[in-house]
PDB file of N, CA and C in Angstrom:
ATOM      1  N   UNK A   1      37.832  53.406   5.909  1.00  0.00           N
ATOM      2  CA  UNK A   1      38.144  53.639   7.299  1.00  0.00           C
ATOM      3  C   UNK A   1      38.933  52.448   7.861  1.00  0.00           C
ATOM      4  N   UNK A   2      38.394  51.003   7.436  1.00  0.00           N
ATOM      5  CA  UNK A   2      39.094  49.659   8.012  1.00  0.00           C
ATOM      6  C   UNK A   2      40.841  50.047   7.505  1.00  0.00           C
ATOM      7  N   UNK A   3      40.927  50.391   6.462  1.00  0.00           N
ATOM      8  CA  UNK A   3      42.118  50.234   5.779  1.00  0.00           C
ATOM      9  C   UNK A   3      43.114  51.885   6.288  1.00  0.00           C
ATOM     10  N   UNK A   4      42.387  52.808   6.844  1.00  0.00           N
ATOM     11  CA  UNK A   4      42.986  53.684   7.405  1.00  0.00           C
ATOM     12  C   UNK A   4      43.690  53.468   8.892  1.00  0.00           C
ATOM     13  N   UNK A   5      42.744  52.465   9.550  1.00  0.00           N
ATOM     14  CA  UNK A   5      43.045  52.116  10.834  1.00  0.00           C
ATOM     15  C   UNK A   5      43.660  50.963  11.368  1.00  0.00           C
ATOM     16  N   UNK A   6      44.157  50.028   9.994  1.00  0.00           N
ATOM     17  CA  UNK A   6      44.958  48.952  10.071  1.00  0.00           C
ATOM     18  C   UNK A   6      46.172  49.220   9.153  1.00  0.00           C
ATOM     19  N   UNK A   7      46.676  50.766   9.231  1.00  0.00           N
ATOM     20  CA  UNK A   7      47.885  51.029   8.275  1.00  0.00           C
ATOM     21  C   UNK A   7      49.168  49.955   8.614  1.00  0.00           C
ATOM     22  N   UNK A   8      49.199  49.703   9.874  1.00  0.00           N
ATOM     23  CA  UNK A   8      50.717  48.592  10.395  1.00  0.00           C
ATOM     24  C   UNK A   8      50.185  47.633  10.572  1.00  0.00           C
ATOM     25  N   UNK A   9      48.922  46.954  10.170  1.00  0.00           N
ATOM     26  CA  UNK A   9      48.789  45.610  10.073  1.00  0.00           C
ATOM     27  C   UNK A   9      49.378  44.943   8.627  1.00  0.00           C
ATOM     28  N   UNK A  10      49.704  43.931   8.748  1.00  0.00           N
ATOM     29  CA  UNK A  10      50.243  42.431   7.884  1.00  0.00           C
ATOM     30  C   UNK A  10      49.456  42.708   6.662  1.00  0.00           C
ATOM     31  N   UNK A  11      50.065  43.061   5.478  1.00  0.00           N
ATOM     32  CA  UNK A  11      49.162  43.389   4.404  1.00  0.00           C
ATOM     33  C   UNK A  11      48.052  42.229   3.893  1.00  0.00           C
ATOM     34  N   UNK A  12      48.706  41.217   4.528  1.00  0.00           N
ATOM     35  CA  UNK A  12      47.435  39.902   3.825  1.00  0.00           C
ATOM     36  C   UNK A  12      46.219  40.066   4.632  1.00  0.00           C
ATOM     37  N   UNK A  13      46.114  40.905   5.718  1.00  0.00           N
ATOM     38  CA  UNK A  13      44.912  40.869   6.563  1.00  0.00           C
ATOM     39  C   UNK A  13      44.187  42.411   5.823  1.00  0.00           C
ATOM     40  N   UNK A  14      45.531  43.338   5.069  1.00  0.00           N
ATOM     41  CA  UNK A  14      45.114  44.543   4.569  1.00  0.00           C
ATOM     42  C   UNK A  14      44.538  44.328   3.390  1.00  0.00           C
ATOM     43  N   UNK A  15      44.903  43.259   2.610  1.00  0.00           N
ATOM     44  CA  UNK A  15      43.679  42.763   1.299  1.00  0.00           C
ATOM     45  C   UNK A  15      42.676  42.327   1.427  1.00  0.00           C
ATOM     46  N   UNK A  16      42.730  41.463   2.356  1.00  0.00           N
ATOM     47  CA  UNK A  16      41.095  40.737   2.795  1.00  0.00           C
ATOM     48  C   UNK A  16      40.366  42.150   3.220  1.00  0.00           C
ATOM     49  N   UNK A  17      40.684  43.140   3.548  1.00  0.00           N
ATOM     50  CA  UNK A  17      39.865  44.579   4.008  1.00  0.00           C
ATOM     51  C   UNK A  17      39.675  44.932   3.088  1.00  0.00           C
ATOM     52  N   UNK A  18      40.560  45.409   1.870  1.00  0.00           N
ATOM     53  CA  UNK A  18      40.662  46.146   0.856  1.00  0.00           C
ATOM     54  C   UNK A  18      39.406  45.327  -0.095  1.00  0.00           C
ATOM     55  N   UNK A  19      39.464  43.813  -0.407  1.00  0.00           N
ATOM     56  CA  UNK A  19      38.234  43.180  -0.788  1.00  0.00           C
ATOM     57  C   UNK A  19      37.131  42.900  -0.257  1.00  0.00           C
ATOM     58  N   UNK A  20      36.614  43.339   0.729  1.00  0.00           N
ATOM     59  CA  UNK A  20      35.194  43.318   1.376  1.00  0.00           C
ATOM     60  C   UNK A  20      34.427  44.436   1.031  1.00  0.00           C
ATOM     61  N   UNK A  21      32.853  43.891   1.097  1.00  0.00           N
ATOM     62  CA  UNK A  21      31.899  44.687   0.488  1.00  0.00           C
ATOM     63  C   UNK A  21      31.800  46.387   1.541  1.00  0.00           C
ATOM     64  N   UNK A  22      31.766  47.456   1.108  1.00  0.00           N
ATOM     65  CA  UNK A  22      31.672  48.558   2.279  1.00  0.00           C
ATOM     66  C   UNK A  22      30.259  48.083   2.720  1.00  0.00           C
ATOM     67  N   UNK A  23      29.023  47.931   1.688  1.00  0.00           N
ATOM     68  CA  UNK A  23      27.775  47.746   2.262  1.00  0.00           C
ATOM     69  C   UNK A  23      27.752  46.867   2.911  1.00  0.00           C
ATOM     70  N   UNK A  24      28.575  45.710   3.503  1.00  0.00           N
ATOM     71  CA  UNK A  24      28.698  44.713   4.622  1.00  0.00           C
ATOM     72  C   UNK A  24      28.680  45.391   5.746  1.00  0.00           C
ATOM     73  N   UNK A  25      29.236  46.223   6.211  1.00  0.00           N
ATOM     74  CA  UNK A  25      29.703  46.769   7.144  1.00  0.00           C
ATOM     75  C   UNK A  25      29.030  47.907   7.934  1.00  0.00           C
ATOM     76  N   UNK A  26      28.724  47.679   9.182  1.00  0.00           N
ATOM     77  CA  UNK A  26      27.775  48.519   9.962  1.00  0.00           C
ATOM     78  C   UNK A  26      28.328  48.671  11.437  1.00  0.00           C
ATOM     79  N   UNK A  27      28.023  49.687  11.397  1.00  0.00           N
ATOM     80  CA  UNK A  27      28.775  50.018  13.020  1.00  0.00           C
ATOM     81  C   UNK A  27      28.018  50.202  14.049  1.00  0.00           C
ATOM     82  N   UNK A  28      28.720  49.457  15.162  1.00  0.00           N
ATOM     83  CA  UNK A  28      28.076  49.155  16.353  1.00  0.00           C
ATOM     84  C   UNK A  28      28.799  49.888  17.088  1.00  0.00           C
ATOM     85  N   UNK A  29      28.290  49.735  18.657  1.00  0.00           N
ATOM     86  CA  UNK A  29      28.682  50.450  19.936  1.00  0.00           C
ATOM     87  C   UNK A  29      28.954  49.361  20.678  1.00  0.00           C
ATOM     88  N   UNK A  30      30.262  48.984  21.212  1.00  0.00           N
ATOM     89  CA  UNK A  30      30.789  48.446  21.983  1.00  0.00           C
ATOM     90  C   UNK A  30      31.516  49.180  23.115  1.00  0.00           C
ATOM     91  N   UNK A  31      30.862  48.889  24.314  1.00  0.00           N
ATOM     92  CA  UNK A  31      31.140  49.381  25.601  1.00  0.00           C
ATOM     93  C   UNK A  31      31.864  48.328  26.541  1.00  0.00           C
ATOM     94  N   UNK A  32      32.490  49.013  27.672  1.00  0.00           N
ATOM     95  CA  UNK A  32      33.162  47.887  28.593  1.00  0.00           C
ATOM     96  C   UNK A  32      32.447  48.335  29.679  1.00  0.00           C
ATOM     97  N   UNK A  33      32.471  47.252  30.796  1.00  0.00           N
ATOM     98  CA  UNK A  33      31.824  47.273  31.907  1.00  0.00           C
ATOM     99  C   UNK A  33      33.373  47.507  33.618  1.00  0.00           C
ATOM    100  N   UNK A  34      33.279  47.839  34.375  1.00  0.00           N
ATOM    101  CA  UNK A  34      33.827  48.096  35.496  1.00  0.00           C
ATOM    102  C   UNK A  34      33.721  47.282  35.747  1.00  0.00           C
ATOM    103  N   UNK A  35      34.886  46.392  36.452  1.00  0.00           N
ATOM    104  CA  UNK A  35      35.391  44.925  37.315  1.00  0.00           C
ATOM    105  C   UNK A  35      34.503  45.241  38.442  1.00  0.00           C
ATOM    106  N   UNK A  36      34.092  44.327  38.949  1.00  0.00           N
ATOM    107  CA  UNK A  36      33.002  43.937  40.434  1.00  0.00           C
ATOM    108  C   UNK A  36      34.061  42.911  41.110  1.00  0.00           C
ATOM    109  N   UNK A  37      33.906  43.535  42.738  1.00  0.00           N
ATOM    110  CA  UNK A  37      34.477  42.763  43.652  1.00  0.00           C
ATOM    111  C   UNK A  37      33.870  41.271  43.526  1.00  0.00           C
ATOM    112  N   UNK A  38      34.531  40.377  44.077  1.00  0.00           N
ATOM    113  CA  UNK A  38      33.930  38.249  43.829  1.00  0.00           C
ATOM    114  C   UNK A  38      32.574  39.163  44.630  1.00  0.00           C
ATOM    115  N   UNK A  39      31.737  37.926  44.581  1.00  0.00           N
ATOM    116  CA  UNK A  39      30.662  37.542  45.338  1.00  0.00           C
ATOM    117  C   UNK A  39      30.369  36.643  45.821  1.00  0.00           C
ATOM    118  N   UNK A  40      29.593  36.474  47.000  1.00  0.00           N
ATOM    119  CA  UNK A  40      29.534  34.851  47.870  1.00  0.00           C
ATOM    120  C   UNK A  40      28.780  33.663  46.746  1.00  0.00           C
ATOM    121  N   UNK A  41      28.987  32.638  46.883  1.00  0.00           N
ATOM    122  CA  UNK A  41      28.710  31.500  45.661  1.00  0.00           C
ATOM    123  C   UNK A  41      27.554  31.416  45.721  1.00  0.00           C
ATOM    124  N   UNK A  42      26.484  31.103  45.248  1.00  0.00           N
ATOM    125  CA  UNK A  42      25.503  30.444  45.401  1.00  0.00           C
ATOM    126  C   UNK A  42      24.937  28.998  44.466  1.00  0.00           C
ATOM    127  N   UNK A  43      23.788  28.519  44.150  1.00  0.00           N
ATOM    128  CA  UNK A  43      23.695  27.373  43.422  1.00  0.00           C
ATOM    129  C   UNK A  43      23.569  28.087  41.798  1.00  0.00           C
ATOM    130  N   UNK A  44      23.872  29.478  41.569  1.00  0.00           N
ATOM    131  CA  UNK A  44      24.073  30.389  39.770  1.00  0.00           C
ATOM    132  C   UNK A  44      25.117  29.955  39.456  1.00  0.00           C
ATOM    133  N   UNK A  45      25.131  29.447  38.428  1.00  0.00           N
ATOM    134  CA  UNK A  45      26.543  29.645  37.753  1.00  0.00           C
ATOM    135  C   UNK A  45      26.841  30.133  36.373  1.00  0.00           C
ATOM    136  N   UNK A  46      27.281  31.159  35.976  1.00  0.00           N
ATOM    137  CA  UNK A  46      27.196  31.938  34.792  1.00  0.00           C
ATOM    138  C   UNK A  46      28.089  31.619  34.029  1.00  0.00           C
ATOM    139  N   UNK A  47      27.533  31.338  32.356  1.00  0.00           N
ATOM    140  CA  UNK A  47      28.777  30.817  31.425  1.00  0.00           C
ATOM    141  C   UNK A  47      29.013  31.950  30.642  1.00  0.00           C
ATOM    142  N   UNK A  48      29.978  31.947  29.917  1.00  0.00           N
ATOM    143  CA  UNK A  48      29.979  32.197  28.882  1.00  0.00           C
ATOM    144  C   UNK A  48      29.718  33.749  28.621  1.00  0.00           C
ATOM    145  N   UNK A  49      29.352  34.390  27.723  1.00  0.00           N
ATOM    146  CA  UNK A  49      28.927  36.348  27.926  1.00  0.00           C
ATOM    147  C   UNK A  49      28.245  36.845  29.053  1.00  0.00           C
ATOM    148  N   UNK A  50      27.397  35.789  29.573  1.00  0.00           N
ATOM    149  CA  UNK A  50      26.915  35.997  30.307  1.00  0.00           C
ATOM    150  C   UNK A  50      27.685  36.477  32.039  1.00  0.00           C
ATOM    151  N   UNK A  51      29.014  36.110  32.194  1.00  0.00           N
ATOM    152  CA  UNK A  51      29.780  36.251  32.839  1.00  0.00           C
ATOM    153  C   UNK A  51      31.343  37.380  32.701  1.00  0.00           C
ATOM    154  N   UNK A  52      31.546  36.725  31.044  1.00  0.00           N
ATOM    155  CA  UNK A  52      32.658  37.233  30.532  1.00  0.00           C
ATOM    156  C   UNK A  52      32.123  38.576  29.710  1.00  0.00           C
ATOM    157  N   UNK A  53      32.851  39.833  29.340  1.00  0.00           N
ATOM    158  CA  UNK A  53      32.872  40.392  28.698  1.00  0.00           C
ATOM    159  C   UNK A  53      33.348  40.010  27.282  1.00  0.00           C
ATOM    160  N   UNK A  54      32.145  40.091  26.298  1.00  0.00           N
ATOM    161  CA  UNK A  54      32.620  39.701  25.319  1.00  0.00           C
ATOM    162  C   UNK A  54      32.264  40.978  23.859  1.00  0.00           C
ATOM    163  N   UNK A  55      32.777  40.795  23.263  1.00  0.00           N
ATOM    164  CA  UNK A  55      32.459  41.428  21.755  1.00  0.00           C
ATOM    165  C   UNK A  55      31.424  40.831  20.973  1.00  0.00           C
ATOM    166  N   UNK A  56      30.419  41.699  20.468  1.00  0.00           N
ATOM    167  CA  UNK A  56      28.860  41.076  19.898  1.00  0.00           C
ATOM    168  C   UNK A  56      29.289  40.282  18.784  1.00  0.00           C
ATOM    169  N   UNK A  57      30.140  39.731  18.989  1.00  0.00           N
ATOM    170  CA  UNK A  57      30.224  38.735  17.468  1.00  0.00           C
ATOM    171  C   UNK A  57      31.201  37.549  17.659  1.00  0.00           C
ATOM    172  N   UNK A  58      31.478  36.868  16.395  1.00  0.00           N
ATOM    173  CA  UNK A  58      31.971  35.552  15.993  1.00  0.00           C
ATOM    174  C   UNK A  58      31.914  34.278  17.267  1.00  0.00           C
ATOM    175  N   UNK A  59      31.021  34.567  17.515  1.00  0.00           N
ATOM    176  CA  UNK A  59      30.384  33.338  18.546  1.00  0.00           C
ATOM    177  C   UNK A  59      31.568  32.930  19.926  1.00  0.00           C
ATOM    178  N   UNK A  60      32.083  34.136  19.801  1.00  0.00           N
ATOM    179  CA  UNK A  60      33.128  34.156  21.254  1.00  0.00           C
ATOM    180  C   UNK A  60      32.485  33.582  22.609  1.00  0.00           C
ATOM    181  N   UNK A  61      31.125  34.488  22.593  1.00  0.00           N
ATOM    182  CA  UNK A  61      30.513  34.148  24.049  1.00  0.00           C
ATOM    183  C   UNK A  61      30.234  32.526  24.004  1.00  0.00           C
ATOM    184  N   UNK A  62      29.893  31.923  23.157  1.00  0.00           N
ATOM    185  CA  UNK A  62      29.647  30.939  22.619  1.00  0.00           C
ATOM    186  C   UNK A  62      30.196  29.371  23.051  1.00  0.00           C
ATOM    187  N   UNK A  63      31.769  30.073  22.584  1.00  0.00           N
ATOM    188  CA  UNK A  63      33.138  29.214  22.161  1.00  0.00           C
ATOM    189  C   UNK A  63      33.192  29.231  23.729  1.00  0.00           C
ATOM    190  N   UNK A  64      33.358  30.638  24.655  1.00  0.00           N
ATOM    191  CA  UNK A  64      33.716  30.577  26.088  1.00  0.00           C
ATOM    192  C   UNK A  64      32.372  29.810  27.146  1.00  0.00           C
ATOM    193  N   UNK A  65      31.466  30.036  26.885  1.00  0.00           N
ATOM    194  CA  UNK A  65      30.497  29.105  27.756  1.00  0.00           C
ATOM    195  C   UNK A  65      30.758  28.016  27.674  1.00  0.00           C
ATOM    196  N   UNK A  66      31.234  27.043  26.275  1.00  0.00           N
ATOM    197  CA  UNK A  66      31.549  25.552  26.446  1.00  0.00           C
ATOM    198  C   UNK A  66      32.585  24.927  27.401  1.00  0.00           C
ATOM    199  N   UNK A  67      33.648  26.236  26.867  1.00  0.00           N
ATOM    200  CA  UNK A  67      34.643  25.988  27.868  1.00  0.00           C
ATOM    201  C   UNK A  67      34.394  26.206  29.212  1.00  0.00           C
ATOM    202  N   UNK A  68      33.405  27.003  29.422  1.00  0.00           N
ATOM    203  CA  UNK A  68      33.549  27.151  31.413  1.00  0.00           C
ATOM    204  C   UNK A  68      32.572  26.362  31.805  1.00  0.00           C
ATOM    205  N   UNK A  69      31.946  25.782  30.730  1.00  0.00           N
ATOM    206  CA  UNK A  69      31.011  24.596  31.425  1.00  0.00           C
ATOM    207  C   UNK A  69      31.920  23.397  31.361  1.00  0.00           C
ATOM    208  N   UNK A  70      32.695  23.172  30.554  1.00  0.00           N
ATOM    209  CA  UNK A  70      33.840  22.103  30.529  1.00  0.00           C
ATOM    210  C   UNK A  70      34.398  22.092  31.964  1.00  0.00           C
ATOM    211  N   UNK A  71      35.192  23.483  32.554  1.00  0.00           N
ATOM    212  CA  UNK A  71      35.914  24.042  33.729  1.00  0.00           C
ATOM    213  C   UNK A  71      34.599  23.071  34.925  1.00  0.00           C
ATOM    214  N   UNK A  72      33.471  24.215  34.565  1.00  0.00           N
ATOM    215  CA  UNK A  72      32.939  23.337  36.062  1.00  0.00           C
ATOM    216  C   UNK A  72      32.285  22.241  36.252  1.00  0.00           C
ATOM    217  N   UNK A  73      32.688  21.033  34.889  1.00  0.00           N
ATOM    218  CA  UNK A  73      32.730  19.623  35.345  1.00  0.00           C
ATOM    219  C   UNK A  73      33.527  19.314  35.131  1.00  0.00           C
ATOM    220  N   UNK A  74      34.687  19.792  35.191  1.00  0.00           N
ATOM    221  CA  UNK A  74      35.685  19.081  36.114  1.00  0.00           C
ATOM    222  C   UNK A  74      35.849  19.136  37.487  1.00  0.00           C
ATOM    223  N   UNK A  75      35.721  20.427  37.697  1.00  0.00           N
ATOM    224  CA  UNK A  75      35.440  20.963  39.475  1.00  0.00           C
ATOM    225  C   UNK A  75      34.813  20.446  40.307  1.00  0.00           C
ATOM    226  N   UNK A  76      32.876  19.713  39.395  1.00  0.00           N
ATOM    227  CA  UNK A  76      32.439  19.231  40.059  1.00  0.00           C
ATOM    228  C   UNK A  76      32.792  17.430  40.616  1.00  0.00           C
ATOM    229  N   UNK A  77      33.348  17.183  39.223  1.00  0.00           N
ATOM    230  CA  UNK A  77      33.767  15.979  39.559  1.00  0.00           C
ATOM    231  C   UNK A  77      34.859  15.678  40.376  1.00  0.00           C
ATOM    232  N   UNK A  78      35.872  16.903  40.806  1.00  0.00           N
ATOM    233  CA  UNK A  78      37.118  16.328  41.338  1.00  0.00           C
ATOM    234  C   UNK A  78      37.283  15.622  42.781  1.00  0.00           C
ATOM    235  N   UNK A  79      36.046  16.096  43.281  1.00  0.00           N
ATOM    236  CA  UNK A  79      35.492  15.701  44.954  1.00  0.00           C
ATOM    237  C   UNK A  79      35.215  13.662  44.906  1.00  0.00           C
ATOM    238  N   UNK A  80      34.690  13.762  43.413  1.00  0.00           N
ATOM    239  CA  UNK A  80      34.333  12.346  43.477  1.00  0.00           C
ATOM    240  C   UNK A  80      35.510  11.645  43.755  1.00  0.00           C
ATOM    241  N   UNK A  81      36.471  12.054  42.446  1.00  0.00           N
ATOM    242  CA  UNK A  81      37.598  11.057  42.277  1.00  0.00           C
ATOM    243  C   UNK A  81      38.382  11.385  43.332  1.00  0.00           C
ATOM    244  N   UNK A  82      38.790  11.997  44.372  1.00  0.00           N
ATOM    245  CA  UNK A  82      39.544  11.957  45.395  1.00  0.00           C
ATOM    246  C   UNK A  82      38.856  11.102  46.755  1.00  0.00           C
ATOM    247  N   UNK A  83      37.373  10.863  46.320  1.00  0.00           N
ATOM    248  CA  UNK A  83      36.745  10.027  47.296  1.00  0.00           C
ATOM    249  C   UNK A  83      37.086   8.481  46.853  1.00  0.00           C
ATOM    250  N   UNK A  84      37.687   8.529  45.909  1.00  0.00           N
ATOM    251  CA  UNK A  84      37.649   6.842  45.727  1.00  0.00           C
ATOM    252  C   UNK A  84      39.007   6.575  45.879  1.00  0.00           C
TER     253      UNK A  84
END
């Protein structure tokens, strides 16, 4: 099925398919969620899947929480350094 549904993909990504185990492979249900209007701020701040829509795998939600915790210390700090 992988190799039916990646017919116009880059054949080097079509061998790495063609050599993987079928019994590896199990299928999930991945759903999307409807965009929500902002909301007023409060002291929550949500990282990572927990915020973002993500795909149940390769540690995406993961990779993106570091980064938006990175994002909001910088944010929090920028008040400092414009005070000095």
């Amino acid at each position: 099925m992988a190799l039916d549904l990646t017919a116009n993909w880059h054949p080097h990504l079509r061998e790495l398919l063609s050599r993987a185990d079928p019994d590896s492979a199990r299928p999930i249900r991945v759903s999307t969620s409807e965009p929500v209007p902002p909301w007023k701020s409060s002291h929550v701040t949500l990282l990572g899947d927990a915020i973002h829509t993500m795909t149940p795998g390769r540690g995406v939600g993961a990779h993106t929480a570091l980064r938006d915790a990175n994002l909001l210390r910088r944010r929090l700090a920028e008040p400092q350094r414009h005070q000095r």
